[in-house]
PDB file of N, CA and C in Angstrom:
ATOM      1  N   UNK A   1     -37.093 -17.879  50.529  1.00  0.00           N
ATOM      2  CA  UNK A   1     -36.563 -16.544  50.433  1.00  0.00           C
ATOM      3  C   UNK A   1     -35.032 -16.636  50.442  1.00  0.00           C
ATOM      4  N   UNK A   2     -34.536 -15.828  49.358  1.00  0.00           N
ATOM      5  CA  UNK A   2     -32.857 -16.083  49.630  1.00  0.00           C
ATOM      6  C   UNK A   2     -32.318 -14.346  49.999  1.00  0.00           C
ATOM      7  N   UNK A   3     -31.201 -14.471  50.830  1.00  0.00           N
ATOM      8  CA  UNK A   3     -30.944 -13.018  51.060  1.00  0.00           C
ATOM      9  C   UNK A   3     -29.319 -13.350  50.810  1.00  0.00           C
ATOM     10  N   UNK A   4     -28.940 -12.154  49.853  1.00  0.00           N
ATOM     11  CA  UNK A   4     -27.789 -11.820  49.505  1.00  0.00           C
ATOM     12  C   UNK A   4     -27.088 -10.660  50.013  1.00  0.00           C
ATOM     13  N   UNK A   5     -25.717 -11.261  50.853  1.00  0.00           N
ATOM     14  CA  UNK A   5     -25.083 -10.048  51.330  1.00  0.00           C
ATOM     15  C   UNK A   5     -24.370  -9.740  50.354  1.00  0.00           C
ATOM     16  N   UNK A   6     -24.020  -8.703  50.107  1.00  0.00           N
ATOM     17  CA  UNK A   6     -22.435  -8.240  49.097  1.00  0.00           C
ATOM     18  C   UNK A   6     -21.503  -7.332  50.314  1.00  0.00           C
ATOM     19  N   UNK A   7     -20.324  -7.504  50.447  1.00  0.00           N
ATOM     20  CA  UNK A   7     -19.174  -7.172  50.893  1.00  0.00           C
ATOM     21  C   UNK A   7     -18.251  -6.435  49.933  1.00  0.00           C
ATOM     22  N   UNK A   8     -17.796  -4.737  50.133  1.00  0.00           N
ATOM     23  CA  UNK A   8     -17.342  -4.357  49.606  1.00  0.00           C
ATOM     24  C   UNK A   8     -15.802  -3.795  49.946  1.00  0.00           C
ATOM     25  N   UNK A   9     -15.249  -3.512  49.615  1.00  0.00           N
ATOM     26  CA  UNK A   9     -13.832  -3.146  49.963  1.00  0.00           C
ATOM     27  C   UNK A   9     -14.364  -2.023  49.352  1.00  0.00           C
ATOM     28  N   UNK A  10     -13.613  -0.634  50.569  1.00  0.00           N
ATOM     29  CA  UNK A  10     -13.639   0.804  50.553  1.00  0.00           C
ATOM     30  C   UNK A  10     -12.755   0.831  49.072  1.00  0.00           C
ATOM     31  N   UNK A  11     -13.374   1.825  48.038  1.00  0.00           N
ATOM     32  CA  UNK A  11     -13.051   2.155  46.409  1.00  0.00           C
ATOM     33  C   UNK A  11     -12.759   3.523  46.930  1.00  0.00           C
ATOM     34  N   UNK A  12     -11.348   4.006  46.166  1.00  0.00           N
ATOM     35  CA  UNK A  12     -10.465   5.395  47.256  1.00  0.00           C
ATOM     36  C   UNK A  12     -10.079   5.450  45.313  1.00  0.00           C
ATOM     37  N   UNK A  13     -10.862   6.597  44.910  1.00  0.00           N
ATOM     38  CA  UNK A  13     -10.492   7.456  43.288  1.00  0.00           C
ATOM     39  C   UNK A  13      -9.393   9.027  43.974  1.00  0.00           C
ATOM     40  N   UNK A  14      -8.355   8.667  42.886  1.00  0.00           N
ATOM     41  CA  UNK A  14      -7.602   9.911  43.221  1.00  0.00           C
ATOM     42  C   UNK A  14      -6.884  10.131  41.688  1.00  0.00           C
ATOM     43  N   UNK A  15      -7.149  11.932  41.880  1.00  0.00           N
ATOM     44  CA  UNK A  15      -7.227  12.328  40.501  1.00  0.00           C
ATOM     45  C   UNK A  15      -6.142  12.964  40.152  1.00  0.00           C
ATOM     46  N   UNK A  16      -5.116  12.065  39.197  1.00  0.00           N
ATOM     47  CA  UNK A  16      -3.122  12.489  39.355  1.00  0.00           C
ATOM     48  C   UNK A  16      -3.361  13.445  38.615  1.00  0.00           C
ATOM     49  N   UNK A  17      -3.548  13.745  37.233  1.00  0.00           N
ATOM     50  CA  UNK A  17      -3.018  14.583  36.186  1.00  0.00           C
ATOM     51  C   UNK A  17      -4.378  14.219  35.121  1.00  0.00           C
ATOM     52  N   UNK A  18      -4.752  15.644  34.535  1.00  0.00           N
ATOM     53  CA  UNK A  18      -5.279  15.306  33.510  1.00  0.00           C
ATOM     54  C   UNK A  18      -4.655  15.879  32.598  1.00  0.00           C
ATOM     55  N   UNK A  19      -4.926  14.793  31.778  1.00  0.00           N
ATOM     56  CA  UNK A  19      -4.518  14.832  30.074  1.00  0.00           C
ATOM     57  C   UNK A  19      -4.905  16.034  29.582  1.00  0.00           C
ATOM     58  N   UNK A  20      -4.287  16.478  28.152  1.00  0.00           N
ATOM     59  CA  UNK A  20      -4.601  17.561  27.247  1.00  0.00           C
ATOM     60  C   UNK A  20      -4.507  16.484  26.229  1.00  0.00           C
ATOM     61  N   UNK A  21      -5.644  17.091  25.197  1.00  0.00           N
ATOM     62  CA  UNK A  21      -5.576  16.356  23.413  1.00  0.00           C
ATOM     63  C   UNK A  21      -4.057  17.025  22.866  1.00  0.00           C
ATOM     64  N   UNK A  22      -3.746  16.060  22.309  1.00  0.00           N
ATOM     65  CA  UNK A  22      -2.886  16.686  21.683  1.00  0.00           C
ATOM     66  C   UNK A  22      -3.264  16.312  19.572  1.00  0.00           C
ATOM     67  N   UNK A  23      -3.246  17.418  19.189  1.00  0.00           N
ATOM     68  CA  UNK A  23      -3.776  17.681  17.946  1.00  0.00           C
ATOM     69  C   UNK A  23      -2.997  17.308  17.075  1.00  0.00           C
ATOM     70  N   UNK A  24      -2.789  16.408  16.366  1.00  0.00           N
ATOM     71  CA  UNK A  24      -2.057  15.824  14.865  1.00  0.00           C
ATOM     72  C   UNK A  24      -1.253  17.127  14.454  1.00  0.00           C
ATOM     73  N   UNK A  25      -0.054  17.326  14.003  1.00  0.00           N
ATOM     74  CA  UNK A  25       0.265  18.788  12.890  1.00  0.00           C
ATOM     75  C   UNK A  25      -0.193  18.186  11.762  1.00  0.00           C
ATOM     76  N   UNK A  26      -0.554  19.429  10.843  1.00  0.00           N
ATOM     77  CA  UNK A  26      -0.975  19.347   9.649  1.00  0.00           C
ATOM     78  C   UNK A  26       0.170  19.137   9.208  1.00  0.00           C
ATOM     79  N   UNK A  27       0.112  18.207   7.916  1.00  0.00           N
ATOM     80  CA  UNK A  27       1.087  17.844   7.009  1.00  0.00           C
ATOM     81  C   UNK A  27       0.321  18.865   5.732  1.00  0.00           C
ATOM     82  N   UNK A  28       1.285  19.849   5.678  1.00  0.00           N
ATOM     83  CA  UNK A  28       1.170  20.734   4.625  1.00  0.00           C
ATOM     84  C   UNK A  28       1.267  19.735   2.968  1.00  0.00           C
ATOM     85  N   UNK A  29       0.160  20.752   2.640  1.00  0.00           N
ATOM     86  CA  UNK A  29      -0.221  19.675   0.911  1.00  0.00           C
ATOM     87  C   UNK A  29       0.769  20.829  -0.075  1.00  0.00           C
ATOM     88  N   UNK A  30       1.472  19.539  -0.609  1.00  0.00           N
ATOM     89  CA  UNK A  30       2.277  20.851  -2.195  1.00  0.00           C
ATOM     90  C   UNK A  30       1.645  20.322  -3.348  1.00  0.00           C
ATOM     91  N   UNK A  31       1.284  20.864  -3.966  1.00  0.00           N
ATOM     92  CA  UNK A  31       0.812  21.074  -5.356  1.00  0.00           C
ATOM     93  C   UNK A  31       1.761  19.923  -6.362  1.00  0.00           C
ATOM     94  N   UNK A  32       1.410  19.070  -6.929  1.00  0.00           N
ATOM     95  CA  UNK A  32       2.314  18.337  -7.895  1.00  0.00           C
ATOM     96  C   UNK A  32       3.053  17.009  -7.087  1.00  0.00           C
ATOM     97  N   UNK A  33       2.794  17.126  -5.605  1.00  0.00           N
ATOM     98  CA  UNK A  33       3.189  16.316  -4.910  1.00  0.00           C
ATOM     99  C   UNK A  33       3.027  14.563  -5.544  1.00  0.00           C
ATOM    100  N   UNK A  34       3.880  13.740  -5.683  1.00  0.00           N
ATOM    101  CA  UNK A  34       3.547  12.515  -5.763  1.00  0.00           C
ATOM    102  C   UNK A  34       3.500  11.946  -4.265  1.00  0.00           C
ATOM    103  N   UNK A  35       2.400  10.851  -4.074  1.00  0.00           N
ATOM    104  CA  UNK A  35       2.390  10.186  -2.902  1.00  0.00           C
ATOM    105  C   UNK A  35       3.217   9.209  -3.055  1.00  0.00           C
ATOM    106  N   UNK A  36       4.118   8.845  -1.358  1.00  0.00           N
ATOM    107  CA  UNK A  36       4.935   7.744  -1.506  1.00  0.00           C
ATOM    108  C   UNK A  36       4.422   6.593  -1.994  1.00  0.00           C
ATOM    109  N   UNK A  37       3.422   5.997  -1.896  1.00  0.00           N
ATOM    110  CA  UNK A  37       2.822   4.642  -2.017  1.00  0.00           C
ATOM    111  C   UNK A  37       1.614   4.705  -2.820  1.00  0.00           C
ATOM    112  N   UNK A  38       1.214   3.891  -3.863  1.00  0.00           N
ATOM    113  CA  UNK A  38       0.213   3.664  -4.709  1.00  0.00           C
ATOM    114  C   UNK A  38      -0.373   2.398  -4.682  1.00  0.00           C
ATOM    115  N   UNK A  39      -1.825   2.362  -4.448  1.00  0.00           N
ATOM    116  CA  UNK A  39      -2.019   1.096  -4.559  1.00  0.00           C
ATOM    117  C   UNK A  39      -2.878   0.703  -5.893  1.00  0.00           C
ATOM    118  N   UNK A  40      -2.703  -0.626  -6.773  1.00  0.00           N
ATOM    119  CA  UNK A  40      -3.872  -0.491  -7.890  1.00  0.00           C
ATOM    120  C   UNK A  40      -4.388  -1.863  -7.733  1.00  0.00           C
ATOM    121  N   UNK A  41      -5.198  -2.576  -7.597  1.00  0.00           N
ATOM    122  CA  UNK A  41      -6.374  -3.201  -7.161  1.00  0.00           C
ATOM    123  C   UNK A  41      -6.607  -4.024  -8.831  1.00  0.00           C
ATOM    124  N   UNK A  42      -6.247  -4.976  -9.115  1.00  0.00           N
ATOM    125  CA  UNK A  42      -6.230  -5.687 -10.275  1.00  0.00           C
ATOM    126  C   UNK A  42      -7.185  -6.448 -10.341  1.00  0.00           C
ATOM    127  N   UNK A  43      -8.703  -6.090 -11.231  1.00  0.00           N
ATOM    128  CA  UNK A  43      -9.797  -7.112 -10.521  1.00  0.00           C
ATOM    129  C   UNK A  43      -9.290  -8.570 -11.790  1.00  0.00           C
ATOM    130  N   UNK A  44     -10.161  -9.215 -11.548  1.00  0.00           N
ATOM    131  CA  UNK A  44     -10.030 -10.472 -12.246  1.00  0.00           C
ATOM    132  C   UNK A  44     -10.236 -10.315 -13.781  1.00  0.00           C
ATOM    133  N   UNK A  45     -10.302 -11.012 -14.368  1.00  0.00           N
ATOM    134  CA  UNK A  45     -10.495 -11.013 -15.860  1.00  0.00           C
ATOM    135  C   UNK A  45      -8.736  -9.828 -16.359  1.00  0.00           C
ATOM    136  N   UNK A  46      -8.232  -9.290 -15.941  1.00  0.00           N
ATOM    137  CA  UNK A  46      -7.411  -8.267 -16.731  1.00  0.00           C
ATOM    138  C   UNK A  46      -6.109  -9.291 -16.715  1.00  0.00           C
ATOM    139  N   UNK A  47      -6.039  -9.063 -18.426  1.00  0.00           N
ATOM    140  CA  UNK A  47      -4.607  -9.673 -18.826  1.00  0.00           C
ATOM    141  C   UNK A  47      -3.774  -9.257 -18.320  1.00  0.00           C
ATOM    142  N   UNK A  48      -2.445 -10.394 -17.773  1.00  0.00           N
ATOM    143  CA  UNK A  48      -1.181  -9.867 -17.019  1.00  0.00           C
ATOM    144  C   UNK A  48      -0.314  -8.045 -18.258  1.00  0.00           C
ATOM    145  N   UNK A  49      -0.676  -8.971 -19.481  1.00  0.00           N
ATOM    146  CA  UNK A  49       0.228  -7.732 -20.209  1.00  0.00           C
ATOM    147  C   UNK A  49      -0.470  -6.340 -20.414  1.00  0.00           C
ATOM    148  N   UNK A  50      -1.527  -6.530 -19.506  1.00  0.00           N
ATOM    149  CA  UNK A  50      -2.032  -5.454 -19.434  1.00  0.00           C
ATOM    150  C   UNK A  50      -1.740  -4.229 -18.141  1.00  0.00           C
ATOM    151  N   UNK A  51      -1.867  -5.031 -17.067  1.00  0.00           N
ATOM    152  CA  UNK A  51      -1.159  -4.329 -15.777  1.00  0.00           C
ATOM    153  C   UNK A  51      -0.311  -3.099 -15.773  1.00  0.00           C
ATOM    154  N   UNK A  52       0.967  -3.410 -17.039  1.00  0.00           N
ATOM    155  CA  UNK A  52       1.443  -1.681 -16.743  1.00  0.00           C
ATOM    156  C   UNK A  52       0.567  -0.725 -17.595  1.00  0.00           C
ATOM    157  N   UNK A  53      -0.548  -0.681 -17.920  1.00  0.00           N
ATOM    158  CA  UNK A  53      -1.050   0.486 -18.811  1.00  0.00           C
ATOM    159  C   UNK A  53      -2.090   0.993 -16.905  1.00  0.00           C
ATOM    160  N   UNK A  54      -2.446   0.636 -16.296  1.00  0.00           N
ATOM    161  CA  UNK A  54      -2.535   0.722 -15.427  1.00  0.00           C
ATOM    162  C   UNK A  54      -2.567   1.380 -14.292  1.00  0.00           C
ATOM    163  N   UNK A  55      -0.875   1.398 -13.900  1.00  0.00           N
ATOM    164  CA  UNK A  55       0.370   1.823 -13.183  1.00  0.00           C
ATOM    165  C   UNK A  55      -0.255   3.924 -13.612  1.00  0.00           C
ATOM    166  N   UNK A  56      -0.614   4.107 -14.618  1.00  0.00           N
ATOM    167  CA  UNK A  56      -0.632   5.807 -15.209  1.00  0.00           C
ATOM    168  C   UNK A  56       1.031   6.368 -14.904  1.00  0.00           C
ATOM    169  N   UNK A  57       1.704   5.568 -15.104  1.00  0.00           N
ATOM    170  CA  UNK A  57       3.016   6.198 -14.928  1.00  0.00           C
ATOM    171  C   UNK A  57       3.138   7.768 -15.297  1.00  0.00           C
ATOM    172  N   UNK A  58       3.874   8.394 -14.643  1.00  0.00           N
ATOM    173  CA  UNK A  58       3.746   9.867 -15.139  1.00  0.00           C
ATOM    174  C   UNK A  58       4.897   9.873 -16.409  1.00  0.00           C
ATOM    175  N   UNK A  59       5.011  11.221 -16.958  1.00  0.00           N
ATOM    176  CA  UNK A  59       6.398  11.395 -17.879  1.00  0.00           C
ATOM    177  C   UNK A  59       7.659  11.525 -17.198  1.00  0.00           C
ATOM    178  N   UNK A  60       8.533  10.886 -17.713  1.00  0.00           N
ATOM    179  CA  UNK A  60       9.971  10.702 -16.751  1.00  0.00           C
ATOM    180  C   UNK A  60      10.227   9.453 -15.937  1.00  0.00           C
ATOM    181  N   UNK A  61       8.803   8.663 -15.873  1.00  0.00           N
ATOM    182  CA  UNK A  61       8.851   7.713 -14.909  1.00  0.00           C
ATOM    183  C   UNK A  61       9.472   6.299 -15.540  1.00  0.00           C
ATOM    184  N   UNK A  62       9.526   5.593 -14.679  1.00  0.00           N
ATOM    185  CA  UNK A  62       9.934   4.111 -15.058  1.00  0.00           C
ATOM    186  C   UNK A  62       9.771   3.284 -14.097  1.00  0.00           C
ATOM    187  N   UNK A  63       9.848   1.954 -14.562  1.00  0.00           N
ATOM    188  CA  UNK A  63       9.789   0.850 -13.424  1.00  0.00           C
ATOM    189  C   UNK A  63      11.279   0.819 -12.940  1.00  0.00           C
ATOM    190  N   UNK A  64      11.595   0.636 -12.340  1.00  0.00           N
ATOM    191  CA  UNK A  64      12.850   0.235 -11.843  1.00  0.00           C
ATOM    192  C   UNK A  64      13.011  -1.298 -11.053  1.00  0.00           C
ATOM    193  N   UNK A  65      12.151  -1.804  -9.992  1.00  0.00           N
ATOM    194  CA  UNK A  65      12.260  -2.698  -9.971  1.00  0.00           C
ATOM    195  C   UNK A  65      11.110  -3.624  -9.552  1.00  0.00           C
ATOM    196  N   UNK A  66      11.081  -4.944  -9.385  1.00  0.00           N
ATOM    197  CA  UNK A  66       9.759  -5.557  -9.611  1.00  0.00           C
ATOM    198  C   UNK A  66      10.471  -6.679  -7.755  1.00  0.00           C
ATOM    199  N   UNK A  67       9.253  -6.371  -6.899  1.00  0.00           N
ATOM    200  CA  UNK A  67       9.696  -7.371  -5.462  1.00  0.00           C
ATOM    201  C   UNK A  67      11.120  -6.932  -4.935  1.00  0.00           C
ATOM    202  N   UNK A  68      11.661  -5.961  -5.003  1.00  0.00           N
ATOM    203  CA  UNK A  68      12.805  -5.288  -4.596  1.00  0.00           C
ATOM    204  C   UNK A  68      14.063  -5.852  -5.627  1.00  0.00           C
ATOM    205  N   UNK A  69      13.780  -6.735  -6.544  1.00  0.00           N
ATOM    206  CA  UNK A  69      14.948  -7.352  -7.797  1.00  0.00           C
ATOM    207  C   UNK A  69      14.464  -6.163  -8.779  1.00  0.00           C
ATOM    208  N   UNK A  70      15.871  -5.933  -9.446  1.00  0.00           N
ATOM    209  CA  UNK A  70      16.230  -4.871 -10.645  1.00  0.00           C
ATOM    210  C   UNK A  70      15.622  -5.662 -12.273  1.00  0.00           C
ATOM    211  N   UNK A  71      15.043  -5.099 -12.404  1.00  0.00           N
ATOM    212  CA  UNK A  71      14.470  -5.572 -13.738  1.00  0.00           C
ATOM    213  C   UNK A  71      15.631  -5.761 -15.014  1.00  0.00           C
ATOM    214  N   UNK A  72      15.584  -6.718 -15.566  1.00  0.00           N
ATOM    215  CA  UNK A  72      16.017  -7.088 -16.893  1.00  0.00           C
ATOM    216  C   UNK A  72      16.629  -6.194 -17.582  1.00  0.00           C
ATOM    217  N   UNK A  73      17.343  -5.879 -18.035  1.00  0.00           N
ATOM    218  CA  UNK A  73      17.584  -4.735 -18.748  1.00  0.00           C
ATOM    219  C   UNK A  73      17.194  -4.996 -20.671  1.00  0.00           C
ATOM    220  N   UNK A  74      17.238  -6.517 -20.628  1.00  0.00           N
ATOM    221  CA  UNK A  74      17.088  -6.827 -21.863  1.00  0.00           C
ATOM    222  C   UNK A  74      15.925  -7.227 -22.512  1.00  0.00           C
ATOM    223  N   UNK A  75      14.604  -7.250 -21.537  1.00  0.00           N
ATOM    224  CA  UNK A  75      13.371  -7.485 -21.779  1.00  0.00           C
ATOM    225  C   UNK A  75      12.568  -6.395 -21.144  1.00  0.00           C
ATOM    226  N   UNK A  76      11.247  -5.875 -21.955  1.00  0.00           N
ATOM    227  CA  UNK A  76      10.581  -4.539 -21.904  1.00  0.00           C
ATOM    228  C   UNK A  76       9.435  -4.496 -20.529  1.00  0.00           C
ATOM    229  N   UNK A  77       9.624  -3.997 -19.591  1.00  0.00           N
ATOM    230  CA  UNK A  77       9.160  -4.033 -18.409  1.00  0.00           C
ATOM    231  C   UNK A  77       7.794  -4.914 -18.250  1.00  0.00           C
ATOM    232  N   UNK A  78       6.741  -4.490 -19.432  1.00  0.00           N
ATOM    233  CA  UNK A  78       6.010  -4.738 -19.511  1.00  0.00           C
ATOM    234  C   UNK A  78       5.864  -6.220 -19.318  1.00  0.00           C
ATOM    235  N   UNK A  79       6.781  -6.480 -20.239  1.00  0.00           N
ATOM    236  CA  UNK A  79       6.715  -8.520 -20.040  1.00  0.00           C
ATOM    237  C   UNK A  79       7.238  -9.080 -19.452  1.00  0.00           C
ATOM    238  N   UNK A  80       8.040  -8.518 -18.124  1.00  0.00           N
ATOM    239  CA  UNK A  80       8.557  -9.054 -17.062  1.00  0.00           C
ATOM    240  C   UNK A  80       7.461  -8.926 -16.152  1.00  0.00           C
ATOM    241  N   UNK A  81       7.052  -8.055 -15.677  1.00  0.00           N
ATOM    242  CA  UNK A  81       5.405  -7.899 -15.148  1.00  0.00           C
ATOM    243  C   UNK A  81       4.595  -8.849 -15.250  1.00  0.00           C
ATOM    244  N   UNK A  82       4.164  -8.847 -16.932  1.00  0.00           N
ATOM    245  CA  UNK A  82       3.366  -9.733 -17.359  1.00  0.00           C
ATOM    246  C   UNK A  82       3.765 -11.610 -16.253  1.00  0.00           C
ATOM    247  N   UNK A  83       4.409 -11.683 -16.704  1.00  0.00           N
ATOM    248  CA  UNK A  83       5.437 -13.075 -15.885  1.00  0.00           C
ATOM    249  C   UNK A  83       5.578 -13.176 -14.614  1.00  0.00           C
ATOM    250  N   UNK A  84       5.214 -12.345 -14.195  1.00  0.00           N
ATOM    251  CA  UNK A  84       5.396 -12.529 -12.904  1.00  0.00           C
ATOM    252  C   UNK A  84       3.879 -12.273 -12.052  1.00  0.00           C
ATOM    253  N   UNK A  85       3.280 -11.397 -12.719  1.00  0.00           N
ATOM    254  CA  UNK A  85       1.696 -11.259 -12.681  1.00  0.00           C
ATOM    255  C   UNK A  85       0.894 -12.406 -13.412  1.00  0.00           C
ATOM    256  N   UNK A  86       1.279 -13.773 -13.823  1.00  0.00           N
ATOM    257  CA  UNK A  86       0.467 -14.431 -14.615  1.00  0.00           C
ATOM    258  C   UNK A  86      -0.019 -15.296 -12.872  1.00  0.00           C
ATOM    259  N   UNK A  87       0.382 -15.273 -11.768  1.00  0.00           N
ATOM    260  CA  UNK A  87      -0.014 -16.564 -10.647  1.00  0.00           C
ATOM    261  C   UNK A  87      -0.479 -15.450  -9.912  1.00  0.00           C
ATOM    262  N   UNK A  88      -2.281 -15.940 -10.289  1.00  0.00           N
ATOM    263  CA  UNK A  88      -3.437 -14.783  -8.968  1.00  0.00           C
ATOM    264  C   UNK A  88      -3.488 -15.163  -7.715  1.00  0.00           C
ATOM    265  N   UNK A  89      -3.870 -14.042  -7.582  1.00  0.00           N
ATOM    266  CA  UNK A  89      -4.084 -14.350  -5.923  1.00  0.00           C
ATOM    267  C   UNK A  89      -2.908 -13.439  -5.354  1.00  0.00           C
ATOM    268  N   UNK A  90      -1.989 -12.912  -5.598  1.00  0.00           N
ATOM    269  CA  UNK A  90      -0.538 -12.729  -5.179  1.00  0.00           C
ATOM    270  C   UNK A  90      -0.704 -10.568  -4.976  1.00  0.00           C
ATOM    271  N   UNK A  91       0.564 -10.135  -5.391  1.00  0.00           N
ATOM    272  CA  UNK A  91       0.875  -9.213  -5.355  1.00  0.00           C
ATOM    273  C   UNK A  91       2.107  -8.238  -5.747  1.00  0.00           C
ATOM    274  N   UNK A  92       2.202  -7.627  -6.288  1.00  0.00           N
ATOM    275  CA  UNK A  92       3.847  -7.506  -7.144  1.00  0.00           C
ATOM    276  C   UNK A  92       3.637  -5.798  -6.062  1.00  0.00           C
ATOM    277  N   UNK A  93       5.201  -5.548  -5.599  1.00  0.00           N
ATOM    278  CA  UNK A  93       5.595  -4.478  -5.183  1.00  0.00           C
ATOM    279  C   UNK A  93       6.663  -3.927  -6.299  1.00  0.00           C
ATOM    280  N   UNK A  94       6.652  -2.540  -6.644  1.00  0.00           N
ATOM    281  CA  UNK A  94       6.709  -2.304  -7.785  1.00  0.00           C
ATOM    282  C   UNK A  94       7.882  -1.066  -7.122  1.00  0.00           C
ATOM    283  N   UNK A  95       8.966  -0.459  -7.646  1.00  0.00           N
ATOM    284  CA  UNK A  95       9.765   0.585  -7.393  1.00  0.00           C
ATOM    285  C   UNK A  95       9.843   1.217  -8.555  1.00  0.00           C
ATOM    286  N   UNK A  96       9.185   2.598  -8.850  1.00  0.00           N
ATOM    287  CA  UNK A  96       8.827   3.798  -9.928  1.00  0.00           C
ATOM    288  C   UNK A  96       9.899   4.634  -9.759  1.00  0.00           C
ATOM    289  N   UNK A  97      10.474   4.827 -10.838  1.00  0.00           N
ATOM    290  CA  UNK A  97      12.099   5.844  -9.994  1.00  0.00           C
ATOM    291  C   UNK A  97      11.121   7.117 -11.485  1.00  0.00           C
ATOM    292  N   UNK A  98      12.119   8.341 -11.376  1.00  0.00           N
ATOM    293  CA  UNK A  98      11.807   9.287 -11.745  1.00  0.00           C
ATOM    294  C   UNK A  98      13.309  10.149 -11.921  1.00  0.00           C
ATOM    295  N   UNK A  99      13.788  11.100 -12.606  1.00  0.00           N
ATOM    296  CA  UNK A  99      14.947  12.224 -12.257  1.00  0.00           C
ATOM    297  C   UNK A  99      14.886  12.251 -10.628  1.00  0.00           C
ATOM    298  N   UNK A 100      13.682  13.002  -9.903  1.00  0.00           N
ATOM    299  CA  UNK A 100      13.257  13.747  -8.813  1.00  0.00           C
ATOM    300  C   UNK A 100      12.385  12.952  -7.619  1.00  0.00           C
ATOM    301  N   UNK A 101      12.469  11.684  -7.845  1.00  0.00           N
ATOM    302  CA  UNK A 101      11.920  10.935  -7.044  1.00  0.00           C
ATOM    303  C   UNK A 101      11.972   9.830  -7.316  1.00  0.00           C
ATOM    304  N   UNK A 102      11.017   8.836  -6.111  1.00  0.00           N
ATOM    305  CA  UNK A 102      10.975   7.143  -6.318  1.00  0.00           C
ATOM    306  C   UNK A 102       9.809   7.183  -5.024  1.00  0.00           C
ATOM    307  N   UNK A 103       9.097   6.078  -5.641  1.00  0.00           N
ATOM    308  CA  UNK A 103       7.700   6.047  -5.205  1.00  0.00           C
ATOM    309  C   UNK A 103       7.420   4.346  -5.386  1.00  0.00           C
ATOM    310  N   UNK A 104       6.604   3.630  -4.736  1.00  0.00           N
ATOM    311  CA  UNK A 104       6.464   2.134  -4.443  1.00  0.00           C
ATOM    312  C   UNK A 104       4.966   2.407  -5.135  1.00  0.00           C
ATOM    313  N   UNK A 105       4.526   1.398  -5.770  1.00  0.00           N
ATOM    314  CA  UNK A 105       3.573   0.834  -6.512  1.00  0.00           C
ATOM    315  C   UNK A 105       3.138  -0.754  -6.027  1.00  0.00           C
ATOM    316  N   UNK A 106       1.909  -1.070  -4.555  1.00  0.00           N
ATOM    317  CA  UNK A 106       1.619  -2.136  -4.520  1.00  0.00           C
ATOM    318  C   UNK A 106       0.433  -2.293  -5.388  1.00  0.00           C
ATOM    319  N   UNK A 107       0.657  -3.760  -6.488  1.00  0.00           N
ATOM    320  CA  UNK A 107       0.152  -4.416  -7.087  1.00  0.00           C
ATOM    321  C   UNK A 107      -0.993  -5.233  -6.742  1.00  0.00           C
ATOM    322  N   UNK A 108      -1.789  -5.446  -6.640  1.00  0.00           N
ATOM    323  CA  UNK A 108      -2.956  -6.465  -5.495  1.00  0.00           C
ATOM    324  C   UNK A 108      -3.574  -7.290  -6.851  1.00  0.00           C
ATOM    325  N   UNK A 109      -3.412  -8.867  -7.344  1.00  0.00           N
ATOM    326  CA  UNK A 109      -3.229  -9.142  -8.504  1.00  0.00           C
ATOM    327  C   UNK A 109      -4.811 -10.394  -7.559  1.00  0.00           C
ATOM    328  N   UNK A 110      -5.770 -10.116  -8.527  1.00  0.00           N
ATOM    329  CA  UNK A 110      -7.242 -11.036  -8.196  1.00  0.00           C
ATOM    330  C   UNK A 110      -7.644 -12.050  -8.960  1.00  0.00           C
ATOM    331  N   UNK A 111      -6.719 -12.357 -10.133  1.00  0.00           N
ATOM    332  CA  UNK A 111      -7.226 -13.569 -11.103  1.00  0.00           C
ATOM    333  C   UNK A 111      -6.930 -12.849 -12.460  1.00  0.00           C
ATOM    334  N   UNK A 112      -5.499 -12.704 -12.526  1.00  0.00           N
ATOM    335  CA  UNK A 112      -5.108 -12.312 -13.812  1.00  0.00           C
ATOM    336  C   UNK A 112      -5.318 -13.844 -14.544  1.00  0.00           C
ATOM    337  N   UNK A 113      -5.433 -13.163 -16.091  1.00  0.00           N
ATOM    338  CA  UNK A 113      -5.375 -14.233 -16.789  1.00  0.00           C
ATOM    339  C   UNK A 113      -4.857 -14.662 -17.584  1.00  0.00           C
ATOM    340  N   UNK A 114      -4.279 -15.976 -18.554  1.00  0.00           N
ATOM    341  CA  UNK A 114      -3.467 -15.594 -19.294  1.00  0.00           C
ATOM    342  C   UNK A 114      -3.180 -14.795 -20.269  1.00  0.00           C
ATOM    343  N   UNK A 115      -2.021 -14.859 -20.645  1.00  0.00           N
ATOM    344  CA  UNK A 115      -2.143 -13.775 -21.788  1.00  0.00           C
ATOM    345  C   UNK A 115      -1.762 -14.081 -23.400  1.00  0.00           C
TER     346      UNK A 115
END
């Protein structure tokens, strides 16, 4: 037969302050709004020179720059992309300028191929 004592130290609960939820504010939605950040998900098989058809750039828009470097001015966005989207596995961060805005475009690149 085995007999087990347990020894407890007196447990003393004291009740400071209770909490209130505090509720998120709504972030009011505007109509036409662009979101800061876009993500597009590049599955495998898609040619690098394909990537900016992609992007759905709006009207007015442009690339502006590719990994926080200013794009080329002398070669067409598209094929700087392309070049830099040809090694999978990776990811291109993209800066979309506009008249009225600028908005980031992450790239998530899965086995582009050549082109």
């Amino acid at each position: 037969m085995v007999l087990l004592v347990l020894v407890f130290s007196p447990l003393q609960i004291r009740h400071v302050q209770e909490l209130q939820p505090v509720a998120p504010a709504p972030v009011p939605c505007v109509a036409g709004r662009v979101p800061p950040l876009a993500v597009v998900d590049v599955a495998p098989g898609v040619a690098p020179s394909g990537i900016v058809e992609l992007l759905h750039l709006r009207p007015g828009e442009h690339i502006a720059q590719v990994n926080d470097r200013a794009l080329d001015e002398d070669l067409p966005p598209g094929l700087q992309i392309a070049e830099l989207a040809s090694r999978p596995g990776g990811f291109l961060d993209l800066t979309v300028s506009s008249p009225s805005a600028e908005r980031r475009v992450l790239v998530l690149l899965h086995g582009a191929r050549a082109r």
